[in-house]
C-alpha atoms as a PDB file:
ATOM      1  CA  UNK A   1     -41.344  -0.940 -29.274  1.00  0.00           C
ATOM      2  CA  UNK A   2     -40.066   0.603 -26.330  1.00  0.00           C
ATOM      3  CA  UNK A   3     -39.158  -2.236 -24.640  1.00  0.00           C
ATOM      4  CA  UNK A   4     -37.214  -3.643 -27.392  1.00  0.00           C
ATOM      5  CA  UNK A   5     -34.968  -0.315 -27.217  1.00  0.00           C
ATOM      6  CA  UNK A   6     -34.576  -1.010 -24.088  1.00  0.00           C
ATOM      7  CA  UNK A   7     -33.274  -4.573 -24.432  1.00  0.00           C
ATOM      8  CA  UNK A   8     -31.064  -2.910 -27.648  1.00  0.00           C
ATOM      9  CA  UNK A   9     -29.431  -0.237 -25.329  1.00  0.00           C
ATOM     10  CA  UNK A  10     -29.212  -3.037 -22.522  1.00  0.00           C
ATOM     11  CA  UNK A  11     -27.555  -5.151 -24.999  1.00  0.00           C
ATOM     12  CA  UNK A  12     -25.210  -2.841 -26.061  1.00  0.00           C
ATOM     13  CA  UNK A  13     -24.130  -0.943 -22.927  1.00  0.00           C
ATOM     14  CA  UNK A  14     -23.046  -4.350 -21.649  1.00  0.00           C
ATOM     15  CA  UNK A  15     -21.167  -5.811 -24.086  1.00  0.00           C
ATOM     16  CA  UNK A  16     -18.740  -3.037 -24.378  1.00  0.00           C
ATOM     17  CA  UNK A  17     -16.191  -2.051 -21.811  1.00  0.00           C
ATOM     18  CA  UNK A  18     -13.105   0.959 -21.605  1.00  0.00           C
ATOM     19  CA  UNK A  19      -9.996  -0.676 -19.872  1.00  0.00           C
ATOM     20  CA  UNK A  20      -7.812   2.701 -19.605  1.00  0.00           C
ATOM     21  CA  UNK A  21      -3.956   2.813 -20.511  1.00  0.00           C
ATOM     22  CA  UNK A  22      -2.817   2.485 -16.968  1.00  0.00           C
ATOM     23  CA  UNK A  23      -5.004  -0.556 -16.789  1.00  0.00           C
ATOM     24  CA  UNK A  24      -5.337  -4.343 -17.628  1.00  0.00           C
ATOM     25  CA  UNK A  25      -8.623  -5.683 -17.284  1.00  0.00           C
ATOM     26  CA  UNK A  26      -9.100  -9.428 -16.074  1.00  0.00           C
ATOM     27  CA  UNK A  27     -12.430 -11.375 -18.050  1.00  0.00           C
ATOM     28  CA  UNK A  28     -14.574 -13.598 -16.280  1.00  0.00           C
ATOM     29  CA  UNK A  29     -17.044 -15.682 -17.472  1.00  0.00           C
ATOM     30  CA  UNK A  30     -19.659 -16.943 -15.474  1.00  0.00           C
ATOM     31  CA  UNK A  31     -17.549 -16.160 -12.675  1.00  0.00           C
ATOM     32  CA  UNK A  32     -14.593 -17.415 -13.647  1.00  0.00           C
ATOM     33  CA  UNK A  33     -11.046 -16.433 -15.124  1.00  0.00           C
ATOM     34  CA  UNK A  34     -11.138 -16.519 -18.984  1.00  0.00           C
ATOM     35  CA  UNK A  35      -8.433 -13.770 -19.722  1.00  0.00           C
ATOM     36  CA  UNK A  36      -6.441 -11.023 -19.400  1.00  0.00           C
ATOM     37  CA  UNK A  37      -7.398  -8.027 -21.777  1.00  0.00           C
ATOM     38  CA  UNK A  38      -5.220  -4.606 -22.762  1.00  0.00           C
ATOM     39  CA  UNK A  39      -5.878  -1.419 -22.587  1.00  0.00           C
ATOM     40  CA  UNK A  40      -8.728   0.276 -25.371  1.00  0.00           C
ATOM     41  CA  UNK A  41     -12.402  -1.010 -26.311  1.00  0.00           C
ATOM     42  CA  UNK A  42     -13.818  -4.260 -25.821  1.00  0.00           C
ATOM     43  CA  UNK A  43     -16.662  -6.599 -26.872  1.00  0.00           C
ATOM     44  CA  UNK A  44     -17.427  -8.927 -23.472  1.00  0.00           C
ATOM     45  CA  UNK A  45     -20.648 -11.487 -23.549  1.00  0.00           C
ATOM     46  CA  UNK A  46     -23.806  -9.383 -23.054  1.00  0.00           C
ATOM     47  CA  UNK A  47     -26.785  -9.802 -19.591  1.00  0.00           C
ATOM     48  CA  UNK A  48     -23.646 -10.628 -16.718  1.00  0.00           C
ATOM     49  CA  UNK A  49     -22.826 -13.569 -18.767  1.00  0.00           C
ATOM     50  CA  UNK A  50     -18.864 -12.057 -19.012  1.00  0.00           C
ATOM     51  CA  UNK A  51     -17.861  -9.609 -16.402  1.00  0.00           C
ATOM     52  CA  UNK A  52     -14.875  -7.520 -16.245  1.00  0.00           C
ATOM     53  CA  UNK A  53     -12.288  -6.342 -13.633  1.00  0.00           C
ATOM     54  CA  UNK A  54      -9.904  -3.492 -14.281  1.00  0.00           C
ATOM     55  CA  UNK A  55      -6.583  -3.247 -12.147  1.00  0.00           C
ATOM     56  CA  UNK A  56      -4.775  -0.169 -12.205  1.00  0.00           C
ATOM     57  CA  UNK A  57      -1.389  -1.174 -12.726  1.00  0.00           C
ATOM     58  CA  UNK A  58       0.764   1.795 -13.849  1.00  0.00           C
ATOM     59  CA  UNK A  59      -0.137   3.506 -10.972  1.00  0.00           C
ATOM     60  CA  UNK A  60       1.906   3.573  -7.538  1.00  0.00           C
ATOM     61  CA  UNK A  61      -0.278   3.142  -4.594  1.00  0.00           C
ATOM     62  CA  UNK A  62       0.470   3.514  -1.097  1.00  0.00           C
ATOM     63  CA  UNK A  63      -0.514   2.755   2.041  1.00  0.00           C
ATOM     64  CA  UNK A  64       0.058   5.213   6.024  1.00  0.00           C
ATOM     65  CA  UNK A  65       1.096   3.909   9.031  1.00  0.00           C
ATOM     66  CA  UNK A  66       0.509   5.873  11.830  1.00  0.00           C
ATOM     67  CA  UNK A  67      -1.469   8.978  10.140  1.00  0.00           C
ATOM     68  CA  UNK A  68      -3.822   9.668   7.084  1.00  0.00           C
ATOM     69  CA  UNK A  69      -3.624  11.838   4.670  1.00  0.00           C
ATOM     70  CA  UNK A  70      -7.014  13.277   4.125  1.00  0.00           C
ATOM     71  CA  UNK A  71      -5.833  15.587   1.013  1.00  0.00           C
ATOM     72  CA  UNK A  72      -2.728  15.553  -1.675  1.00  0.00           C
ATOM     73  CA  UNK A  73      -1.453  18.206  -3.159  1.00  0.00           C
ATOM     74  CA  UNK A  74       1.765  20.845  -2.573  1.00  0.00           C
ATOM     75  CA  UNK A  75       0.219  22.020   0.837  1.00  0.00           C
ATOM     76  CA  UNK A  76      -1.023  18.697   1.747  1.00  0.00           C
ATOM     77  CA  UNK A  77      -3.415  17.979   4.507  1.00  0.00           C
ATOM     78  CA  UNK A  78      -3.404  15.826   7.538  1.00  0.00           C
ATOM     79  CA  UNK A  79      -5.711  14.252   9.592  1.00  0.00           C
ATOM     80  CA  UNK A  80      -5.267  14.981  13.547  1.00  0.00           C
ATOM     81  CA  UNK A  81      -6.013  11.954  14.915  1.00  0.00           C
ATOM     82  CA  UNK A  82      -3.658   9.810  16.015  1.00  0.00           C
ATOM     83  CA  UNK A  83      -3.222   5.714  15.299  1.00  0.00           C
ATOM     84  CA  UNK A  84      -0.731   4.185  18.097  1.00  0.00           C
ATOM     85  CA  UNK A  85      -1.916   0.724  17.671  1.00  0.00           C
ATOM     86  CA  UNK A  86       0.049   0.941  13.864  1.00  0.00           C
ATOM     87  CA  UNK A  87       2.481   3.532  15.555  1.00  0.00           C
ATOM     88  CA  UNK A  88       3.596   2.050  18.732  1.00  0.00           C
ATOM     89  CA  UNK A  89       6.672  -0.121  18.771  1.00  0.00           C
ATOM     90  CA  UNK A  90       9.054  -1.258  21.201  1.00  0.00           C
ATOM     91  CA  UNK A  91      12.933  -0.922  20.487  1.00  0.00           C
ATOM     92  CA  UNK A  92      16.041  -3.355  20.875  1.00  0.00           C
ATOM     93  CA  UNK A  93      16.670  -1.823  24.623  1.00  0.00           C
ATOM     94  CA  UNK A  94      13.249  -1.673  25.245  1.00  0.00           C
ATOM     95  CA  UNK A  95      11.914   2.076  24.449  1.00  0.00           C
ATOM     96  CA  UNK A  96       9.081   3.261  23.189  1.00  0.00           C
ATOM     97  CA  UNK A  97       8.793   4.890  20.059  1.00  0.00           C
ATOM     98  CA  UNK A  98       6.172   6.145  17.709  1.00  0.00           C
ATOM     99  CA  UNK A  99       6.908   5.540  14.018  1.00  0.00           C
ATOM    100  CA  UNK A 100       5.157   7.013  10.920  1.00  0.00           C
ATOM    101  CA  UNK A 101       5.991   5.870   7.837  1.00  0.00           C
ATOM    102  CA  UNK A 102       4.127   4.613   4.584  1.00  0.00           C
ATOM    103  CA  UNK A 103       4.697   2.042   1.767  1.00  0.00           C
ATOM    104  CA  UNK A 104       4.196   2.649  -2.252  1.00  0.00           C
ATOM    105  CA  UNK A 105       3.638  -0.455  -4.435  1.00  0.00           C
ATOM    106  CA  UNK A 106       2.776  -1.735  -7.816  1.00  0.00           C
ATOM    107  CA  UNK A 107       0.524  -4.078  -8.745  1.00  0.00           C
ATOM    108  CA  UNK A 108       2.654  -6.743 -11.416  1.00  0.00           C
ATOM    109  CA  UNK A 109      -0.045  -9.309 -11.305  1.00  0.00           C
ATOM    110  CA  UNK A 110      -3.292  -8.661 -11.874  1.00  0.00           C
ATOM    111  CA  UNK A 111      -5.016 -12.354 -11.444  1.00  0.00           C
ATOM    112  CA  UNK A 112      -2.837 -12.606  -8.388  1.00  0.00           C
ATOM    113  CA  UNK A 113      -4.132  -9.333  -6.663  1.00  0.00           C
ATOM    114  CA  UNK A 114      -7.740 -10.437  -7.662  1.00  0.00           C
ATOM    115  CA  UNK A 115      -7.710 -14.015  -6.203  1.00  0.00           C
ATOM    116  CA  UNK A 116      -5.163 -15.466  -4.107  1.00  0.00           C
ATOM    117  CA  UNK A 117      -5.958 -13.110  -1.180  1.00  0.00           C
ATOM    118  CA  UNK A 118      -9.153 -12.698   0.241  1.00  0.00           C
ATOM    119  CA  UNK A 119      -8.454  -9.162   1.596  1.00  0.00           C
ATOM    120  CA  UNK A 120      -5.566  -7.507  -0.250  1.00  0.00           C
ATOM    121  CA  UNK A 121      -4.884  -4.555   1.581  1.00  0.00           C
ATOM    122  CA  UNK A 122      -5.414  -5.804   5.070  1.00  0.00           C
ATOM    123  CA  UNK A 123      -2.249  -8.440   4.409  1.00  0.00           C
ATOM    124  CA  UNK A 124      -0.770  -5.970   2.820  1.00  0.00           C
ATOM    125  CA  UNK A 125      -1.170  -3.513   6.098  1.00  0.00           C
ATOM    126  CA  UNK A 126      -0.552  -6.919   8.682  1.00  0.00           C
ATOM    127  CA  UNK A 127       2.729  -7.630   6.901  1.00  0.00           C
ATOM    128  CA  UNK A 128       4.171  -4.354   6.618  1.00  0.00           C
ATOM    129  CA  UNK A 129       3.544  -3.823  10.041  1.00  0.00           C
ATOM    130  CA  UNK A 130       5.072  -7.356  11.016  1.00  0.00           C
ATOM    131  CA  UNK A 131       8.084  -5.783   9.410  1.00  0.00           C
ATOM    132  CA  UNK A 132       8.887  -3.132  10.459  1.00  0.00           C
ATOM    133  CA  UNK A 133       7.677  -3.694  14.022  1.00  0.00           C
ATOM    134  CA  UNK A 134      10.461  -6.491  13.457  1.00  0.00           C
ATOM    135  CA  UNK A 135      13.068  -4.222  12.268  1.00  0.00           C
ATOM    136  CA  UNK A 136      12.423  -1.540  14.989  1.00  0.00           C
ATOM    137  CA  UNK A 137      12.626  -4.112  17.481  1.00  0.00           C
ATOM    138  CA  UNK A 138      15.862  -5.342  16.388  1.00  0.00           C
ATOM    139  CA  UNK A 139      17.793  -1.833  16.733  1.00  0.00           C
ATOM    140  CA  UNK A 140      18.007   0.624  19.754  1.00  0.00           C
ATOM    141  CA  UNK A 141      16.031   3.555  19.996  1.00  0.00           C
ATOM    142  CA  UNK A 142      18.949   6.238  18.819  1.00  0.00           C
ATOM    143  CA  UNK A 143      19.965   3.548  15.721  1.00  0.00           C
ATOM    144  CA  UNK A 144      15.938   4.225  14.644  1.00  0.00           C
ATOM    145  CA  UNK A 145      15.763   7.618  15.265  1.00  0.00           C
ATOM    146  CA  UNK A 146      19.501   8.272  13.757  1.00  0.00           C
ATOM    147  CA  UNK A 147      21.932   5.850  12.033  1.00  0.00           C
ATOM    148  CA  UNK A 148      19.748   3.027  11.112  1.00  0.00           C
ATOM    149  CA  UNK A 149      16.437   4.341   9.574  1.00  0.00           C
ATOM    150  CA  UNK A 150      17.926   4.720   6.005  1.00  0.00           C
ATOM    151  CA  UNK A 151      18.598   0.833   6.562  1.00  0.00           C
ATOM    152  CA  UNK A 152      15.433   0.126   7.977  1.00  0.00           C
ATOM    153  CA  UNK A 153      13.812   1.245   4.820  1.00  0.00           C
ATOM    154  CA  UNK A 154      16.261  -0.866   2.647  1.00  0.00           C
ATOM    155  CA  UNK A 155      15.936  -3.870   4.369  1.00  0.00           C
ATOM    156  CA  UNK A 156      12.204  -3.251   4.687  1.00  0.00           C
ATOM    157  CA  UNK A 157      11.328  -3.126   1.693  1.00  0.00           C
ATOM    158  CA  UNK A 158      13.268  -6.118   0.946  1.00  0.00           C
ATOM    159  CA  UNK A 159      11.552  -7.937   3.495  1.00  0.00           C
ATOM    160  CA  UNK A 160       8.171  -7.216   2.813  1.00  0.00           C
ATOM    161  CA  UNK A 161       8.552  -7.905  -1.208  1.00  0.00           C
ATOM    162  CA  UNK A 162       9.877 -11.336  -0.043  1.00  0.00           C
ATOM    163  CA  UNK A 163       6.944 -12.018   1.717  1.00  0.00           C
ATOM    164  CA  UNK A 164       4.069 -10.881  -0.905  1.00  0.00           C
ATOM    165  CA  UNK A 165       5.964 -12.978  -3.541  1.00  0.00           C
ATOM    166  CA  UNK A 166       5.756 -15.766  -1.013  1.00  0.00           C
ATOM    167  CA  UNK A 167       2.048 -15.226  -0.539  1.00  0.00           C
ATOM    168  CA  UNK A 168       1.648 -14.501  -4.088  1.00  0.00           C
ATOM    169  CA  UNK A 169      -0.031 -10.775  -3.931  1.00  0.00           C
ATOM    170  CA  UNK A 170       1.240 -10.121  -7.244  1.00  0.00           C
ATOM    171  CA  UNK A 171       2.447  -6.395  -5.919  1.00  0.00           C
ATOM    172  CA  UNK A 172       6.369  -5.049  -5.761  1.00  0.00           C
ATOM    173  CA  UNK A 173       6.677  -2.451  -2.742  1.00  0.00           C
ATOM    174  CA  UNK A 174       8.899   0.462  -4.885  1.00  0.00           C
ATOM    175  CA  UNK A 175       9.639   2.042  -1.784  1.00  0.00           C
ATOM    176  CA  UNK A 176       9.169   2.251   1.820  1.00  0.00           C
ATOM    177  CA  UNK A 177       9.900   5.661   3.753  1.00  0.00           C
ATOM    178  CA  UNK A 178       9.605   6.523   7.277  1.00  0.00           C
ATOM    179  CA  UNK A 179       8.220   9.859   7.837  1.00  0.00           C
ATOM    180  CA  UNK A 180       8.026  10.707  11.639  1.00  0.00           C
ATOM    181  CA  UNK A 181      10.029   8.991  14.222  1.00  0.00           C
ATOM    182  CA  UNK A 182       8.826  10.493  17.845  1.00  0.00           C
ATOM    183  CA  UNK A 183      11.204   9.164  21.281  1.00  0.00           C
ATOM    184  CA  UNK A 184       9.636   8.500  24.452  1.00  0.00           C
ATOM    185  CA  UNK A 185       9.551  11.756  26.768  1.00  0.00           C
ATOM    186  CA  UNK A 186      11.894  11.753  29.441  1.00  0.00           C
ATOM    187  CA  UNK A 187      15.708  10.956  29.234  1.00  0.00           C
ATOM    188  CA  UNK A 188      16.078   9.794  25.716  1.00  0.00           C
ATOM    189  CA  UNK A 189      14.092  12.603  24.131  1.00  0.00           C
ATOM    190  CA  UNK A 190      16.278  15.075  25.785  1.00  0.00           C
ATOM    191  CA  UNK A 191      19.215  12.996  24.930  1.00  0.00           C
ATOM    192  CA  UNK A 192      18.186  13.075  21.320  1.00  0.00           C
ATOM    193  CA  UNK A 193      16.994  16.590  21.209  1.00  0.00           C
ATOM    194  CA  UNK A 194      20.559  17.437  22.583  1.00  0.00           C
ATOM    195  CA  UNK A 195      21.998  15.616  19.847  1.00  0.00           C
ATOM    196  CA  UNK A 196      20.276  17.147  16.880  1.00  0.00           C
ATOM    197  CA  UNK A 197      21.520  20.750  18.879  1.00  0.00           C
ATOM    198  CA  UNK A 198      24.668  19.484  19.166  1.00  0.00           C
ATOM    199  CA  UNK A 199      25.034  18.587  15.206  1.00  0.00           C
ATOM    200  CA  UNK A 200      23.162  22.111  14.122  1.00  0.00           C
ATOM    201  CA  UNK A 201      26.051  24.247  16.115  1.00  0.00           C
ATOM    202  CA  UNK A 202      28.824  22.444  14.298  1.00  0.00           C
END
């Protein structure tokens, strides 16, 4: 008797499943795509014979370059350590500069995100870095750090959605933002620095 309450509770347990209103849930059978299934309650085939995969997207997700953000909130807080191998880039006129910034995106595609990348958020990270690496390279080091970074966002995030619909991520980058731009010591950062002064006393 007991084990056949068991098997009932089993039986029911897994053939229901909750896909959430910022969800969409993608149904495989025996390991492979059946359909995609809307947000409520759902009947799925009982014992692993349907599994399901819920994909949050209505929600923006985001990636860091450069630093991590180990909490959210109004007073958020950051992690010390520092990441110049996603940092590091080397301008137009051949500077060095450290570069913070982070992307937000959407998942639009839920059977894409699932299974035409083996490793979502690692291609994600490799071509956002390509990117902007790219951009920064193409500007001098007072265009990043001044005129240009508005641009550099712009035509980053152009790039980069370019390049997941070309690889078929089934994401939309909704924004890209550069968040800490530091120059090289020396010359240029006094240069810069006496720039900034020079702007605050007018």
């Amino acid at each position: 008797l007991i084990v056949a309450a068991v098997v009932v509770l089993w039986f029911v347990f897994s053939s229901y499943y909750l896909v959430d209103q910022k969800e969409v849930a993608v149904l495989l059978t025996f390991g492979k795509y059946t359909r995609m299934v809307d947000p409520g309650l759902h009947f799925k085939l009982p014992f692993g014979i349907q599994k399901n995969l819920n994909v949050p997207t209505q929600r923006i997700l985001k990636e860091e370059f450069g630093f991590r953000t180990l909490q959210s909130g109004v007073q958020s807080v950051y992690s010390d350590a520092d990441y110049p191998e996603e940092s590091t880039m080397l301008t137009g006129d051949l500077n060095i500069v450290d570069v913070e910034w982070i992307i937000q995106y959407q998942i639009v595609d839920a059977k894409a995100w699932l299974f035409n990348v083996q490793d979502e958020r690692k291609t994600i990270r490799d071509i956002s870095q390509s990117v902007i690496n790219q951009l920064v390279g193409d500007r001098t080091i007072f265009d990043v750090i001044g005129s240009e970074r508005g641009n550099i966002e712009n035509r980053g995030l152009e790039l980069m959605n370019d390049l997941f619909t070309k690889y078929g991520l089934g994401i939309r980058v909704t924004a890209v933002q550069l968040q800490n731009i530091v120059p090289p010591k020396g010359q240029v950062q006094d240069a810069f620095e006496d720039v900034n002064k020079a702007i605050q006393d007018r």
